[in-house]
C-alpha atoms as a PDB file:
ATOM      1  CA  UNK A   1     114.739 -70.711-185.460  1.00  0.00           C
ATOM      2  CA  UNK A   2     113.081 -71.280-188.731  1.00  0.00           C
ATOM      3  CA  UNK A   3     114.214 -69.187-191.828  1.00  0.00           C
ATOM      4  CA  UNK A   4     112.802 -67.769-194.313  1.00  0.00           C
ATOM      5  CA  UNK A   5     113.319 -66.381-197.629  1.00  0.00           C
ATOM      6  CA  UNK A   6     112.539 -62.897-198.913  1.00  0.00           C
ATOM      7  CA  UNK A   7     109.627 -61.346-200.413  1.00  0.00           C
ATOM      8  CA  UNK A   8     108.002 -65.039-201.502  1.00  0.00           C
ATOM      9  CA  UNK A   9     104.968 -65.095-204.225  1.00  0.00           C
ATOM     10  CA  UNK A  10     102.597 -67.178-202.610  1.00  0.00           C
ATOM     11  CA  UNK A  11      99.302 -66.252-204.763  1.00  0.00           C
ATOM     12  CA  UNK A  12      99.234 -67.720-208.266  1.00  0.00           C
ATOM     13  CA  UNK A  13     100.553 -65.168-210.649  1.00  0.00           C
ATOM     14  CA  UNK A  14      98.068 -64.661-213.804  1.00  0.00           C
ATOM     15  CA  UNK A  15      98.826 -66.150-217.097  1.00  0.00           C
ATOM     16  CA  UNK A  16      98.378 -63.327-220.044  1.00  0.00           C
ATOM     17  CA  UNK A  17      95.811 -65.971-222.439  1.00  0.00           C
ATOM     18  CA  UNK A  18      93.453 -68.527-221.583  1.00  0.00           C
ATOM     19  CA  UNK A  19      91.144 -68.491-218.278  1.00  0.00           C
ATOM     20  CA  UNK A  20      93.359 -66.202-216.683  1.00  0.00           C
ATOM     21  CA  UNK A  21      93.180 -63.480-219.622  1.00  0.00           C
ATOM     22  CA  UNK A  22      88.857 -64.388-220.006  1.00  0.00           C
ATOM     23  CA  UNK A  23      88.766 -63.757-215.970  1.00  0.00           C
ATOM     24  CA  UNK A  24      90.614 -60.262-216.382  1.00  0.00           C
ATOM     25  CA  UNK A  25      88.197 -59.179-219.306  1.00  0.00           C
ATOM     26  CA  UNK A  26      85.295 -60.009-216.830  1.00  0.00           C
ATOM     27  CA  UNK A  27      86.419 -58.370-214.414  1.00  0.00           C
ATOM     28  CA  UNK A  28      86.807 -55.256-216.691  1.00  0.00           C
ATOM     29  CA  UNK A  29      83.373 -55.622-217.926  1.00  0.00           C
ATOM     30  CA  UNK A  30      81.983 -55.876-214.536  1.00  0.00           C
ATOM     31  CA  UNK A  31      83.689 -52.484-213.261  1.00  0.00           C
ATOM     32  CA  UNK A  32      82.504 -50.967-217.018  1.00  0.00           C
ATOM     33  CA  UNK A  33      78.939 -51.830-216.160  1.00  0.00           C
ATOM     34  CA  UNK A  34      78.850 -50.456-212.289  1.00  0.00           C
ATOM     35  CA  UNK A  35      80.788 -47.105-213.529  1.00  0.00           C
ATOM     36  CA  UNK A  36      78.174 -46.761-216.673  1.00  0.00           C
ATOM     37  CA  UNK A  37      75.588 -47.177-214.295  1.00  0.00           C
ATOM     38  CA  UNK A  38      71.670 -47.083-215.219  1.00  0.00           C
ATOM     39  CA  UNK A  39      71.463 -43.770-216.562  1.00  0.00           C
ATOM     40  CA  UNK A  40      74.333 -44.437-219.304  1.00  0.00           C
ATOM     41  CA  UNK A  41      74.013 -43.933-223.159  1.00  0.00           C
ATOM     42  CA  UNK A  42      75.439 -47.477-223.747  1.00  0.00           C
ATOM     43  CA  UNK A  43      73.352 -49.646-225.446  1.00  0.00           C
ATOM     44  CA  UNK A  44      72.765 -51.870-222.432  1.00  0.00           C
ATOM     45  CA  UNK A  45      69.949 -53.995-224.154  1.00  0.00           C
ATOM     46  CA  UNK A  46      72.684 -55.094-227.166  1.00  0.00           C
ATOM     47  CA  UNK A  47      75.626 -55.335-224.351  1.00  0.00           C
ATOM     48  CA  UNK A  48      73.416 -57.659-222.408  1.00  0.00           C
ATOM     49  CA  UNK A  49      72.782 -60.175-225.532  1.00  0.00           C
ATOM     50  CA  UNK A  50      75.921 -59.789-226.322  1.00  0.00           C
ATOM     51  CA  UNK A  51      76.594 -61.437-222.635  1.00  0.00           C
ATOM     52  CA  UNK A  52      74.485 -63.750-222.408  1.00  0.00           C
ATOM     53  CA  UNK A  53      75.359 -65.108-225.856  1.00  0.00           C
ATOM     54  CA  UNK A  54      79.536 -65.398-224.660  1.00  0.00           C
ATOM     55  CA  UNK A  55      77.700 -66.947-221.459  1.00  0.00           C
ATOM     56  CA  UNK A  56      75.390 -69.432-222.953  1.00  0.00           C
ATOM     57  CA  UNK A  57      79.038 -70.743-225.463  1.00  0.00           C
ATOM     58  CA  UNK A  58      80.706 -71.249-222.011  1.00  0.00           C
ATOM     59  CA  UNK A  59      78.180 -73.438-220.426  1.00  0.00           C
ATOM     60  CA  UNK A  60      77.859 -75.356-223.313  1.00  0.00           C
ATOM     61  CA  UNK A  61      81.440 -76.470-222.452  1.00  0.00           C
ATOM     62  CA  UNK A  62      81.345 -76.421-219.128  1.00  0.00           C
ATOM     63  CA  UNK A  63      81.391 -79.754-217.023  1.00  0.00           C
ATOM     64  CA  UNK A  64      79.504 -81.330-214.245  1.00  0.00           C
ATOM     65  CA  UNK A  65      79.430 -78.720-211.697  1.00  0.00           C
ATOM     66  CA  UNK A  66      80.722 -81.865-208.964  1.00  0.00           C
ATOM     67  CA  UNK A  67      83.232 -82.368-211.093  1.00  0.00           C
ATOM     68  CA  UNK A  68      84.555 -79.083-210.924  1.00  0.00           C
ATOM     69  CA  UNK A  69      84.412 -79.196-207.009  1.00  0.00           C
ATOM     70  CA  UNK A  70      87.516 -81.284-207.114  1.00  0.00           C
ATOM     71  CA  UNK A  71      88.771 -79.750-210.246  1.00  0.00           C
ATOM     72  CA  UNK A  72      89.895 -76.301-209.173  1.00  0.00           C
ATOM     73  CA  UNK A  73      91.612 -77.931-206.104  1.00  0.00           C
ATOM     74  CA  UNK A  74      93.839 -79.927-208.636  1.00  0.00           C
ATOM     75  CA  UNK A  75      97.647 -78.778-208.179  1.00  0.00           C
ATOM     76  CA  UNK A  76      97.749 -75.196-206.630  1.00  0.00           C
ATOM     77  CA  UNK A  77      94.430 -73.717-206.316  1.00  0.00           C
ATOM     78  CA  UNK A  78      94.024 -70.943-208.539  1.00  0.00           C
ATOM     79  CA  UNK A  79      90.180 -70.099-208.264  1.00  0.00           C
ATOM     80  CA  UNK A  80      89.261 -68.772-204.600  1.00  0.00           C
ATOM     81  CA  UNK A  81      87.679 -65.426-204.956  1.00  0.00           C
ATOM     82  CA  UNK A  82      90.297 -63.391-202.913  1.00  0.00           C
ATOM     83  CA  UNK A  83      93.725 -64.201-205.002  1.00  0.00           C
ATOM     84  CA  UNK A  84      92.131 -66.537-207.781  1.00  0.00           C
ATOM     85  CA  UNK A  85      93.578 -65.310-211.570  1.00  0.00           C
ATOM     86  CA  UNK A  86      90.749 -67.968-213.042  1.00  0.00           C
ATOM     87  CA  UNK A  87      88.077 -66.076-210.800  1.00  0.00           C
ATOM     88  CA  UNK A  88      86.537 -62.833-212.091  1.00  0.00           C
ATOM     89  CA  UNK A  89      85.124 -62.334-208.189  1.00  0.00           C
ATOM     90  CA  UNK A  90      88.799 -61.897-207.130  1.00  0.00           C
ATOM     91  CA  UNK A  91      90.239 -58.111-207.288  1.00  0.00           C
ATOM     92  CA  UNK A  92      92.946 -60.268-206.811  1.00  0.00           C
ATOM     93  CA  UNK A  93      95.196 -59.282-204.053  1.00  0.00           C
ATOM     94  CA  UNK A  94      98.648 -60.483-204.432  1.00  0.00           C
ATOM     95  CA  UNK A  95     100.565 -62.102-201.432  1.00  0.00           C
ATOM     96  CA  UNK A  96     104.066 -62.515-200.494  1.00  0.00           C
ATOM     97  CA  UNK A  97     106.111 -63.868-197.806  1.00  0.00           C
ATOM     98  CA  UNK A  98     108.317 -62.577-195.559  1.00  0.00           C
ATOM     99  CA  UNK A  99     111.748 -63.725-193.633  1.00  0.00           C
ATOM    100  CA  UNK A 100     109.808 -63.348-190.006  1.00  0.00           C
ATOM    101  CA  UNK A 101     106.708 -65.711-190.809  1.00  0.00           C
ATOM    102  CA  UNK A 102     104.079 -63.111-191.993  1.00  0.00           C
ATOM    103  CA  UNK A 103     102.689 -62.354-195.270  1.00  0.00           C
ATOM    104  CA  UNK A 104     101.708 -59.228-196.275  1.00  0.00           C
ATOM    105  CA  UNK A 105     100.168 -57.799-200.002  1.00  0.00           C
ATOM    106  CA  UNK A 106      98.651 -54.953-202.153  1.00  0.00           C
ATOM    107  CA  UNK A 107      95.299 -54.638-203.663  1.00  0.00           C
ATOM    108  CA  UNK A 108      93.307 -51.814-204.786  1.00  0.00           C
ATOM    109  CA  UNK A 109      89.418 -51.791-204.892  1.00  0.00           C
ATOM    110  CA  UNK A 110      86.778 -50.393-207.110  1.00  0.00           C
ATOM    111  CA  UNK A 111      83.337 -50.051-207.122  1.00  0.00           C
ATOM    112  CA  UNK A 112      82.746 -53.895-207.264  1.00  0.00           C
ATOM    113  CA  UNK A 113      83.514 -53.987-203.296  1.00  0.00           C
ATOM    114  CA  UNK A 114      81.653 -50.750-202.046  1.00  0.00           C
ATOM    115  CA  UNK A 115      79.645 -50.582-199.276  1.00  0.00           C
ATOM    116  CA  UNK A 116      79.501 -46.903-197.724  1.00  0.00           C
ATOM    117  CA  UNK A 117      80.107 -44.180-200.381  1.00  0.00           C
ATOM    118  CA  UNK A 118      83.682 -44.159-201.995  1.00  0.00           C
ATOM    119  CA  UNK A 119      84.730 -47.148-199.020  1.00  0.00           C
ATOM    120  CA  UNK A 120      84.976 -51.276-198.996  1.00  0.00           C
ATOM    121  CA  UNK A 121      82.397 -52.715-198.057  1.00  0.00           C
ATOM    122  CA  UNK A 122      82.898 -54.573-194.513  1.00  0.00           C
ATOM    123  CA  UNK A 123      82.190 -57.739-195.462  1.00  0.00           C
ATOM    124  CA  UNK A 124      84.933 -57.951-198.460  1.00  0.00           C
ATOM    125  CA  UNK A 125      87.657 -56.803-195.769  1.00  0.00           C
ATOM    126  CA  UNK A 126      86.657 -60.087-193.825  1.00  0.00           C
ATOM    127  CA  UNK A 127      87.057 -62.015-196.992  1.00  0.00           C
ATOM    128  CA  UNK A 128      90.389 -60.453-197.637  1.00  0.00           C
ATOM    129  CA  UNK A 129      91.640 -60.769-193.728  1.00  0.00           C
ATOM    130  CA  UNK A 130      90.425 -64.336-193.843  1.00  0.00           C
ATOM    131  CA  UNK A 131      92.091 -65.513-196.882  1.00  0.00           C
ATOM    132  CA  UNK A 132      95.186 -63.527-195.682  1.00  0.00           C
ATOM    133  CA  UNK A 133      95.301 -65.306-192.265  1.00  0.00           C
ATOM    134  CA  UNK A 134      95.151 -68.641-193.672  1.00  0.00           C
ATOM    135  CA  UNK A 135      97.832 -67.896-195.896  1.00  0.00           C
ATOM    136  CA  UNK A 136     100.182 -67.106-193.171  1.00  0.00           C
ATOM    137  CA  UNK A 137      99.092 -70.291-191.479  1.00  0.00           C
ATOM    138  CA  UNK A 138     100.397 -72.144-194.629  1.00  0.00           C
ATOM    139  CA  UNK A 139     103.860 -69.630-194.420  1.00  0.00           C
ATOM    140  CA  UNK A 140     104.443 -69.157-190.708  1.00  0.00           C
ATOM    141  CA  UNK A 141     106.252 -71.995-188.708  1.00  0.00           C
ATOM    142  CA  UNK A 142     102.929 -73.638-186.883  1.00  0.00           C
ATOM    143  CA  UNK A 143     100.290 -75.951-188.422  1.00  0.00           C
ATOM    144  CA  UNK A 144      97.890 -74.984-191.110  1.00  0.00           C
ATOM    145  CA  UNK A 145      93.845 -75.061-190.770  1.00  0.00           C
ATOM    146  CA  UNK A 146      90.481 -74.294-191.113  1.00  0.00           C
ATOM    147  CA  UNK A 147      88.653 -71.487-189.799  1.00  0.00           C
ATOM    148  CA  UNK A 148      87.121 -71.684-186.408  1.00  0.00           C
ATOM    149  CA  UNK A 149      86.266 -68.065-185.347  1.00  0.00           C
ATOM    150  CA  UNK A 150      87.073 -64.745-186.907  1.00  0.00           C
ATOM    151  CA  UNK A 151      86.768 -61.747-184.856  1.00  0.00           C
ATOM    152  CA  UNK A 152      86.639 -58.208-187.134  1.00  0.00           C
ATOM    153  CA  UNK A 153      86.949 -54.735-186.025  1.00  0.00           C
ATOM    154  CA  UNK A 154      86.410 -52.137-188.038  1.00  0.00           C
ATOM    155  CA  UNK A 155      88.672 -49.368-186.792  1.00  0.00           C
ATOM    156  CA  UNK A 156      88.136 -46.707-189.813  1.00  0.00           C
ATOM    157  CA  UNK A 157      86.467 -46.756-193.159  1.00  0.00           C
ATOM    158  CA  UNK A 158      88.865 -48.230-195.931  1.00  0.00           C
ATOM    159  CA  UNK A 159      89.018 -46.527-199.195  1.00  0.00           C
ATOM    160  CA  UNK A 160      88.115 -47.502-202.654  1.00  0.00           C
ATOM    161  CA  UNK A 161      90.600 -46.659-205.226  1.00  0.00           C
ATOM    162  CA  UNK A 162      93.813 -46.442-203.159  1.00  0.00           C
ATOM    163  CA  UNK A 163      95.987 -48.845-202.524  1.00  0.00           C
ATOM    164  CA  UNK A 164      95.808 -51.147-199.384  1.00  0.00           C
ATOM    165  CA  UNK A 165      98.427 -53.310-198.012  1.00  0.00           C
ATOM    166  CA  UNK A 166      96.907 -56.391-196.002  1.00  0.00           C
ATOM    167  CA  UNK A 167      99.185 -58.386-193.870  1.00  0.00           C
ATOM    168  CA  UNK A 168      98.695 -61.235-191.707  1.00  0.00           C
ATOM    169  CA  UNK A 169     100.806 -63.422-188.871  1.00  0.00           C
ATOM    170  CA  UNK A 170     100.338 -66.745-186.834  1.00  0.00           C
ATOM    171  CA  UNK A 171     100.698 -66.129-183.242  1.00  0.00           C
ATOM    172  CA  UNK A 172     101.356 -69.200-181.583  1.00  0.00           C
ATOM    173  CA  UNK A 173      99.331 -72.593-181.657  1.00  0.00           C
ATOM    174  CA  UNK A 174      99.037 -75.301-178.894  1.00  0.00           C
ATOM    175  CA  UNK A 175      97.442 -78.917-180.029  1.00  0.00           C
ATOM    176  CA  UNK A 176      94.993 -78.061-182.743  1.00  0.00           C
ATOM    177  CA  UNK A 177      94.222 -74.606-181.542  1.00  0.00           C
ATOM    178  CA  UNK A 178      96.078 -71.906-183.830  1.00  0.00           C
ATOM    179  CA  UNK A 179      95.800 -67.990-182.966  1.00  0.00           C
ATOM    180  CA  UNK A 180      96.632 -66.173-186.357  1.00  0.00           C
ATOM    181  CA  UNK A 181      95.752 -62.068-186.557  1.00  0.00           C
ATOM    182  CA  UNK A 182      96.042 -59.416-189.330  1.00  0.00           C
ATOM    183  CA  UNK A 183      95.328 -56.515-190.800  1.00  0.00           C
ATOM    184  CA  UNK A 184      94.577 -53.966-193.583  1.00  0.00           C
ATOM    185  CA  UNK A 185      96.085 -50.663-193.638  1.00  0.00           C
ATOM    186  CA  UNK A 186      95.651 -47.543-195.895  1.00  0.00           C
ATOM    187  CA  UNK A 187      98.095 -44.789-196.487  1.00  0.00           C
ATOM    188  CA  UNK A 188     100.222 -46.461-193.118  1.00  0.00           C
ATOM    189  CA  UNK A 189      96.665 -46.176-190.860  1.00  0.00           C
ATOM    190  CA  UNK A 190      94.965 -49.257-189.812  1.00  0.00           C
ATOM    191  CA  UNK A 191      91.635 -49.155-191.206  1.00  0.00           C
ATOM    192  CA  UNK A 192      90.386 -53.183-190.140  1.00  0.00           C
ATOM    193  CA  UNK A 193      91.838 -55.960-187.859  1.00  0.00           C
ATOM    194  CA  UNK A 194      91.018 -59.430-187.294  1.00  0.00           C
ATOM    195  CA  UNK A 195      91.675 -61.881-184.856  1.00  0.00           C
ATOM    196  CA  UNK A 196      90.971 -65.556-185.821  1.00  0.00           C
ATOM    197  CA  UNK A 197      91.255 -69.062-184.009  1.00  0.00           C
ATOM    198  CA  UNK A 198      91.719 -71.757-186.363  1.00  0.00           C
ATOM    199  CA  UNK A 199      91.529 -75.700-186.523  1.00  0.00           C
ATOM    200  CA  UNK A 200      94.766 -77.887-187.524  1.00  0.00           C
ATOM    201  CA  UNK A 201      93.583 -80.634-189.257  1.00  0.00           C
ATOM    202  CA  UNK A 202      93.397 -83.484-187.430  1.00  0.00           C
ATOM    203  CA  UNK A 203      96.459 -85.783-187.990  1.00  0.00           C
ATOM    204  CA  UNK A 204      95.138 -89.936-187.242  1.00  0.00           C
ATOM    205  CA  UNK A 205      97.231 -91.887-184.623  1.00  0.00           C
ATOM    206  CA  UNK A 206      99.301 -94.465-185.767  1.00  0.00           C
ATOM    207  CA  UNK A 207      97.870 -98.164-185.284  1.00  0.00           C
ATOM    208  CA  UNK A 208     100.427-100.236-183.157  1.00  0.00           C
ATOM    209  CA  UNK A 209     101.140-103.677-184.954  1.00  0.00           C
ATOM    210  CA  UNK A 210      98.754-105.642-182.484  1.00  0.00           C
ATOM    211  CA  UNK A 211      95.818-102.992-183.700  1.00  0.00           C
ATOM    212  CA  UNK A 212      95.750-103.810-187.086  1.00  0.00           C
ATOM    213  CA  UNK A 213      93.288-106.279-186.881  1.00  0.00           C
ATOM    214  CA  UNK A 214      90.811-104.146-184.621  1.00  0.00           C
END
């Protein structure tokens, strides 16, 4: 039986400076601008120079855009917009795992992610379920993967501004096929659930010694 440890980090964990720390403000600014809203006294006109100035700087010094393709994969990933530090999409949701193969986490959302009045939009709590089941692929004893199908069902609305705990385990896989399913909860209730079928990557059979040639 495989072991595991306690309570594991398994999202990057921000840095206080650099990208990280730029990321955090933008996420701030973003949330400022939805809860000001359209009828605020801010000066939105200045704000918006003001953006598109700090914008225009960061392009400047920006690379090829193919170049960053490979670029944020470098070491461990820290720019997918679930968990990403470096990505001001990302609420970010912080996972761990745990001794029996899951993972599970915390995140609370604001008005960034609403759909309904007050609740998460349902296509964020995919993104979050998604990211969270391939994580446990990556934790849990079975092979890792890619995405084949993701099945979502919305059992209640989920609530902005209170904390959620999303957790996620791999079920079983046979050959390439791998059943993962998980869930977010609010206040112990389960609010969505997902059921997913993923891909193992494909591992190449060895060439015997009288194949090399061929």
């Amino acid at each position: 039986m495989t072991t595991y440890a306690e309570n594991v980090p398994l999202s990057p964990v921000p840095n206080d400076d650099g990208i990280d720390a730029a990321a955090a403000a933008a996420r701030r600014v973003v949330n400022a601008l939805l809860h000001a809203g359209a009828g605020s006294a801010a000066p939105m006109s200045d704000i918006a120079r003001d953006l598109n100035r700090i914008a225009a700087q960061l392009e400047e010094h920006a690379p090829e855009r193919q170049e960053r393709f490979v670029g944020m994969w470098a070491g461990r990933p820290r720019h997918d917009p679930v968990t990403g530090p470096e990505n001001a999409l990302a609420p970010p949701l912080r996972l761990h795992g745990l001794p029996d193969g899951s993972v599970t986490g915390t995140v609370t959302l604001g008005l960034p992610y609403q759909g309904p009045p007050g609740c998460v939009h349902g296509g964020i709590s995919a993104l979050l379920l998604d990211h969270a089941l391939g994580v446990a692929n990556s934790w849990g004893p079975g092979p890792d993967g890619m995405t084949g199908t993701l099945s979502v069902r919305y059992h209640r609305t989920t609530p902005l501004f209170e904390e959620l705990t999303v957790r996620a385990r791999q079920q079983s896989s046979e050959g390439r096929r791998i059943h993962t399913t998980g869930e977010i909860l609010a206040d112990g209730q389960v609010c969505v659930s997902a059921d997913g079928i993923f891909v193992a990557k494909h591992v190449a059979r060895p060439v015997a010694p009288d194949e090399g040639g061929r």
